[in-house]
C-alpha atoms as a PDB file:
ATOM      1  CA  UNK A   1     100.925 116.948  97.753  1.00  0.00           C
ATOM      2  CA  UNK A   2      98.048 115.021  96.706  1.00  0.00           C
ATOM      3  CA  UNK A   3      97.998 113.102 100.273  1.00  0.00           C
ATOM      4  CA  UNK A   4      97.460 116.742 101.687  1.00  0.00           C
ATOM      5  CA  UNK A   5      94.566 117.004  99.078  1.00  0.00           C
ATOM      6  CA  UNK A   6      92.616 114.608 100.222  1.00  0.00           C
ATOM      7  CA  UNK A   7      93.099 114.371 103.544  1.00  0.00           C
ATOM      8  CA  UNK A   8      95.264 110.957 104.037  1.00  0.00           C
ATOM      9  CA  UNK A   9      97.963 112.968 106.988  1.00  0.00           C
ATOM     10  CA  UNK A  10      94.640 114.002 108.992  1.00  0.00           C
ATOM     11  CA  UNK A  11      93.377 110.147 108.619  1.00  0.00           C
ATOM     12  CA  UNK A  12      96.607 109.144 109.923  1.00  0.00           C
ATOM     13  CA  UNK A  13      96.459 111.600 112.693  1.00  0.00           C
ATOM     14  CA  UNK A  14      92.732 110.272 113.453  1.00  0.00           C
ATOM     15  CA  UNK A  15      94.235 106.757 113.414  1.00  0.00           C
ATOM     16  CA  UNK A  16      97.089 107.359 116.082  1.00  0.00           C
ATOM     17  CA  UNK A  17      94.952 109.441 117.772  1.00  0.00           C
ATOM     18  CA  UNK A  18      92.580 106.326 118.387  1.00  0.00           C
ATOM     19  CA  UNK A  19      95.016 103.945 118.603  1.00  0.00           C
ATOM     20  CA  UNK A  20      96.400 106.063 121.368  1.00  0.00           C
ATOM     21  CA  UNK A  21      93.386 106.378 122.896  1.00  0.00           C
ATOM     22  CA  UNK A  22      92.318 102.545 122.543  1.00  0.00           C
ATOM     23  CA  UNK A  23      95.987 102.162 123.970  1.00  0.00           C
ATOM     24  CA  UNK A  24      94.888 103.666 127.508  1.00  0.00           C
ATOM     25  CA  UNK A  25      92.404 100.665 127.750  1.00  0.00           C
ATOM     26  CA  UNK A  26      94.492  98.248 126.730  1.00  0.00           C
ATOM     27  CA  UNK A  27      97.156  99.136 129.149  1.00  0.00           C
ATOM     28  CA  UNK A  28      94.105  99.079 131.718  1.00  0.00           C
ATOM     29  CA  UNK A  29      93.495  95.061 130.546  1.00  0.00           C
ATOM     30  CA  UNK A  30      97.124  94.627 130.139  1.00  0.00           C
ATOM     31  CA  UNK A  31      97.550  94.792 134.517  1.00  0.00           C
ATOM     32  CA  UNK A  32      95.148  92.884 134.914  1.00  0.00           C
ATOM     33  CA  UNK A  33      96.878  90.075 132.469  1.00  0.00           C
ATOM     34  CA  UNK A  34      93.801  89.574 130.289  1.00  0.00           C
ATOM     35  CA  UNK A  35      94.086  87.996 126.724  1.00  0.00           C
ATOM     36  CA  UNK A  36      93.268  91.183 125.196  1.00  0.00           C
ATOM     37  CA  UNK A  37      95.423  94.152 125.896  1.00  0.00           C
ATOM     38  CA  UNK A  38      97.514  96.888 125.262  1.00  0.00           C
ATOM     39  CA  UNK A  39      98.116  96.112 121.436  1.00  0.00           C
ATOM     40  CA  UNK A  40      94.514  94.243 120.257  1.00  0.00           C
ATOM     41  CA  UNK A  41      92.906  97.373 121.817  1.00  0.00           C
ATOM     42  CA  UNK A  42      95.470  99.740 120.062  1.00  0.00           C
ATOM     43  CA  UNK A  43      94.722  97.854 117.055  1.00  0.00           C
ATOM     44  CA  UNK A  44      90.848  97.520 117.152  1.00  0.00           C
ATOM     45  CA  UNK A  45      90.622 101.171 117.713  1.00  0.00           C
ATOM     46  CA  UNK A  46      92.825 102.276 114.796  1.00  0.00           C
ATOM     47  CA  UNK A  47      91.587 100.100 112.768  1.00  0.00           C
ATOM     48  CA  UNK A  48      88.120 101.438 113.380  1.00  0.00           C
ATOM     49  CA  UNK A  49      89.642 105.250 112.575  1.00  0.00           C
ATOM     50  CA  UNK A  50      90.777 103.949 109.148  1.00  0.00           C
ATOM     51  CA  UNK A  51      87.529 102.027 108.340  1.00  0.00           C
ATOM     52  CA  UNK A  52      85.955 105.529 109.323  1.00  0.00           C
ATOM     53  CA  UNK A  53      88.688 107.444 107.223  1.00  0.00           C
ATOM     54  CA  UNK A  54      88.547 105.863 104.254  1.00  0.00           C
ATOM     55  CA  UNK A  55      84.221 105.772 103.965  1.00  0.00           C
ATOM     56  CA  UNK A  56      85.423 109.885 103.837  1.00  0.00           C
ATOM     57  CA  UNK A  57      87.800 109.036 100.878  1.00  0.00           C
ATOM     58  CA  UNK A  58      85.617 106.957  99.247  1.00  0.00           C
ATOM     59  CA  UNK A  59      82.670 109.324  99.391  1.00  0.00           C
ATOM     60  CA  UNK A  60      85.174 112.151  98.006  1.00  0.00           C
ATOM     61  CA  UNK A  61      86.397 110.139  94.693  1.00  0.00           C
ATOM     62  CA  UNK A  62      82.810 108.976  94.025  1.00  0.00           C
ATOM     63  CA  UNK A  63      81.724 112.116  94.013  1.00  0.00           C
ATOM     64  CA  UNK A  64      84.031 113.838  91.966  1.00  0.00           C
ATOM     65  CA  UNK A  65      84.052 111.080  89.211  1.00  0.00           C
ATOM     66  CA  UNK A  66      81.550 110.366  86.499  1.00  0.00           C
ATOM     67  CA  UNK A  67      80.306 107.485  88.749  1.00  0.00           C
ATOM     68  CA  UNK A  68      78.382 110.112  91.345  1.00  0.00           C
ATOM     69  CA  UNK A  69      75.190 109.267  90.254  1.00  0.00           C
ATOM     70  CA  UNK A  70      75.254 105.496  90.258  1.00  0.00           C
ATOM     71  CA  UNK A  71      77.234 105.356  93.803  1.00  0.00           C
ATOM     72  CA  UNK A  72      75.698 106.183  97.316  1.00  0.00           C
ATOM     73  CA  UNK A  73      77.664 105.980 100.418  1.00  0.00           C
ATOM     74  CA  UNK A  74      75.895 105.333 104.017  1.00  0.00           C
ATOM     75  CA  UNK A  75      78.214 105.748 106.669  1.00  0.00           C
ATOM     76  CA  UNK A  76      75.858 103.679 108.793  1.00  0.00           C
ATOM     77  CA  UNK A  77      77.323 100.553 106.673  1.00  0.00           C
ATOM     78  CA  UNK A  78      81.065 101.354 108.048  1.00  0.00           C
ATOM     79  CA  UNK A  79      79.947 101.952 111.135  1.00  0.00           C
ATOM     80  CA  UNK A  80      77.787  98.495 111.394  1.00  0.00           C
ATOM     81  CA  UNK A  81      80.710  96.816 109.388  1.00  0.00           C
ATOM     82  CA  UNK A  82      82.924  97.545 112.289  1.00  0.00           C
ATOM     83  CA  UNK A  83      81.065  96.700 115.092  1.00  0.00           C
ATOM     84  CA  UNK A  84      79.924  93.087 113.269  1.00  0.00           C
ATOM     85  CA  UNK A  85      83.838  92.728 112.980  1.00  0.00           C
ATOM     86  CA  UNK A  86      84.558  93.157 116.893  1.00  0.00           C
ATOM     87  CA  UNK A  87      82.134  91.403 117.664  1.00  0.00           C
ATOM     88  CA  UNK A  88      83.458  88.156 115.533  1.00  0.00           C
ATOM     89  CA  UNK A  89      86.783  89.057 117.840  1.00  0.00           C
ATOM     90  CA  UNK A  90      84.660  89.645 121.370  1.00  0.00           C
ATOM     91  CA  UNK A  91      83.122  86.556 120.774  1.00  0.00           C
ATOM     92  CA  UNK A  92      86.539  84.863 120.271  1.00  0.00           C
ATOM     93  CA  UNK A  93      87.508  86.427 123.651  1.00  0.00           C
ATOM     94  CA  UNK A  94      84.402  84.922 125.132  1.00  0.00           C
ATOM     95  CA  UNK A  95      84.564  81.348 123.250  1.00  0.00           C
ATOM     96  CA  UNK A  96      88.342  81.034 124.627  1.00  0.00           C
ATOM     97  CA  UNK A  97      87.197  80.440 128.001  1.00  0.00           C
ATOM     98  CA  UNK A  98      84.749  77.650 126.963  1.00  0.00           C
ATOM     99  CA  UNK A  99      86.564  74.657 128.957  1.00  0.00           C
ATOM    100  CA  UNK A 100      85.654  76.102 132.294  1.00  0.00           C
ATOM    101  CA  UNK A 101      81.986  76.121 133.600  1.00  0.00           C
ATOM    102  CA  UNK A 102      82.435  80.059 134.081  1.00  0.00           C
ATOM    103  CA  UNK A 103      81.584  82.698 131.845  1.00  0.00           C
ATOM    104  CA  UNK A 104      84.413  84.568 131.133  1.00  0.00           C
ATOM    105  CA  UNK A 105      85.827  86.924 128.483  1.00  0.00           C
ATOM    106  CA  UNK A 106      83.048  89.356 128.748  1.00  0.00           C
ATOM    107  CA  UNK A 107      84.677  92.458 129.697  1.00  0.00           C
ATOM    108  CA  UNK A 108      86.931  91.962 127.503  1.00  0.00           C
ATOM    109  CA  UNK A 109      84.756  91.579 124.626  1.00  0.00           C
ATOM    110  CA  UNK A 110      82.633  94.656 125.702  1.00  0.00           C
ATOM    111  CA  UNK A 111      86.142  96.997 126.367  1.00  0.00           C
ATOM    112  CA  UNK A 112      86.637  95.881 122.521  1.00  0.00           C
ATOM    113  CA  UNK A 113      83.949  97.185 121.321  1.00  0.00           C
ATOM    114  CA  UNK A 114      84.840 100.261 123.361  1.00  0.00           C
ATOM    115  CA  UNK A 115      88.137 100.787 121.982  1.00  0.00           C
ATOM    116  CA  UNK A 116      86.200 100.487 118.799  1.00  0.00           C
ATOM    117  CA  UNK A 117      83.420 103.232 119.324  1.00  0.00           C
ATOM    118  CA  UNK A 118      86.337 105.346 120.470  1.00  0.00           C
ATOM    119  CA  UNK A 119      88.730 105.072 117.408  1.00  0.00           C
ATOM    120  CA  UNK A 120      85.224 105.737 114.903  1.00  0.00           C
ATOM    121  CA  UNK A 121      84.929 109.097 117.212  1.00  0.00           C
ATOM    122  CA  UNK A 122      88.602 109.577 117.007  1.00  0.00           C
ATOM    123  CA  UNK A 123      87.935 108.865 113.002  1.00  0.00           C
ATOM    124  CA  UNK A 124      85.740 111.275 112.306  1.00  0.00           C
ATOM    125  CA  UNK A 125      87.193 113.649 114.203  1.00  0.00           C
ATOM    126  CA  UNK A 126      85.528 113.849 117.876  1.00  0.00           C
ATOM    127  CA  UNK A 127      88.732 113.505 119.887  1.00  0.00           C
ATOM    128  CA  UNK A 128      86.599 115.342 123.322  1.00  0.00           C
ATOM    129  CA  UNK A 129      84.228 112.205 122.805  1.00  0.00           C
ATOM    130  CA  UNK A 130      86.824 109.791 122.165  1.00  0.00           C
ATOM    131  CA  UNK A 131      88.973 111.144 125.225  1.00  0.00           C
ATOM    132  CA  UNK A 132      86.512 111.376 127.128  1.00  0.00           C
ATOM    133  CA  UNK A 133      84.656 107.868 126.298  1.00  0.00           C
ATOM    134  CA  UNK A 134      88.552 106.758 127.016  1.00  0.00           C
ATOM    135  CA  UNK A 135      88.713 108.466 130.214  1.00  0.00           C
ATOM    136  CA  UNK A 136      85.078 106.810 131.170  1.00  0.00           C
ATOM    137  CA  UNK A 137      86.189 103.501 130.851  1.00  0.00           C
ATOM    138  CA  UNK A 138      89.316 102.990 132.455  1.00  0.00           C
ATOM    139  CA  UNK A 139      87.106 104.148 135.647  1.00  0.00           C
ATOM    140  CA  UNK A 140      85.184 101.732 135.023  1.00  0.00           C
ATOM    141  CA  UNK A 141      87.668  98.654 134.102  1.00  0.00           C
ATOM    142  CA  UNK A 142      90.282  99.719 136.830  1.00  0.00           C
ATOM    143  CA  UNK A 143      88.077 101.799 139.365  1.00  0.00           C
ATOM    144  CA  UNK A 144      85.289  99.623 139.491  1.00  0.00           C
ATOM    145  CA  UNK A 145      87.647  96.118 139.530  1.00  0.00           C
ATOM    146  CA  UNK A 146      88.936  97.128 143.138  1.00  0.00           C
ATOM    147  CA  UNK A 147      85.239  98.496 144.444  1.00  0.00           C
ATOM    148  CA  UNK A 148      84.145  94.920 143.005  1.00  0.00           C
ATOM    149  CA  UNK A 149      86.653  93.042 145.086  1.00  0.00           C
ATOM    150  CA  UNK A 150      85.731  95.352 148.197  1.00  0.00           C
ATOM    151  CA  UNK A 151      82.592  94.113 148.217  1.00  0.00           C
ATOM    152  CA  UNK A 152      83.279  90.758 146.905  1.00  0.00           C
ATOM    153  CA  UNK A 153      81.626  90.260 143.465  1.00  0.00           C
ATOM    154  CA  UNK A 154      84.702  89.082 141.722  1.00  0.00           C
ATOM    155  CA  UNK A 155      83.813  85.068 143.063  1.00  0.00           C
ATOM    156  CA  UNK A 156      81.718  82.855 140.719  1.00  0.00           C
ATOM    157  CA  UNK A 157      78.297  83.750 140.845  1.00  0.00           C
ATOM    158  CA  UNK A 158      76.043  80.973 141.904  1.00  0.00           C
ATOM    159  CA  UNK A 159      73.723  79.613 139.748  1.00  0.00           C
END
């Protein structure tokens, strides 16, 4: 009963509702057989729902508790938390492909930080946002990949 309380079954539904979500571009990576995909992005976006969650939960026992005084919660520190955390994974994404002369790894990196954003909307509740941030960049990854080979952008660029 208590988990009803305080709002731990509407976390998890913010979770798997961002790990859904965060799913859709990882399936996106996942064709095109990049080293992030369909579960990092699941994860990374869930992950950033529970982060989000549980700043709620922490907020709600402080203030209820003999400590609400001494204890001030800034959501802005969970939200900067998270993206300092993808980007220590983006830039492991990006450092992968060091051995080769090319640049590589950053749309990867970037659609991490995506999935990201999207599971801290999906966290606090803003499923039209996260949807619809969702729904914006899977144009963009699988859209935009075939109007880049049209016209021939996908070489290496020259320096």
């Amino acid at each position: 009963m208590e988990a009803l309380e305080s709002g731990e079954l509407w976390i998890l539904l913010r979770v798997a509702a961002a790990m859904a979500l965060g799913g859709v571009l990882g399936i996106e990576r996942e064709l095109g057989r990049h080293a992030a995909g369909l579960r990092t992005h699941m994860m990374i976006a869930g992950a950033a729902a529970l982060i989000v969650g549980l700043g709620d939960v922490v907020a709600e026992q402080f203030t209820r508790e003999q400590y609400r005084d001494l204890v001030r919660i800034d959501p802005g520190h969970l939200i900067k938390a998270v993206v300092a955390a993808v980007g220590f994974v983006g830039a492991g994404a990006i450092l992968r492909a060091r051995g080769n002369q090319q640049v590589q790894g950053l749309t990867t990196a970037s659609s991490l930080l995506m999935a990201a954003a999207i599971g801290m909307a999906a966290g606090l509740g803003h499923y039209l946002l996260a949807f619809g941030a969702s729904l914006m960049c899977v144009v963009v990854l699988a859209v935009f990949r075939r109007l880049e080979s049209g016209i021939g952008t996908d070489r290496p660029r020259k320096e």
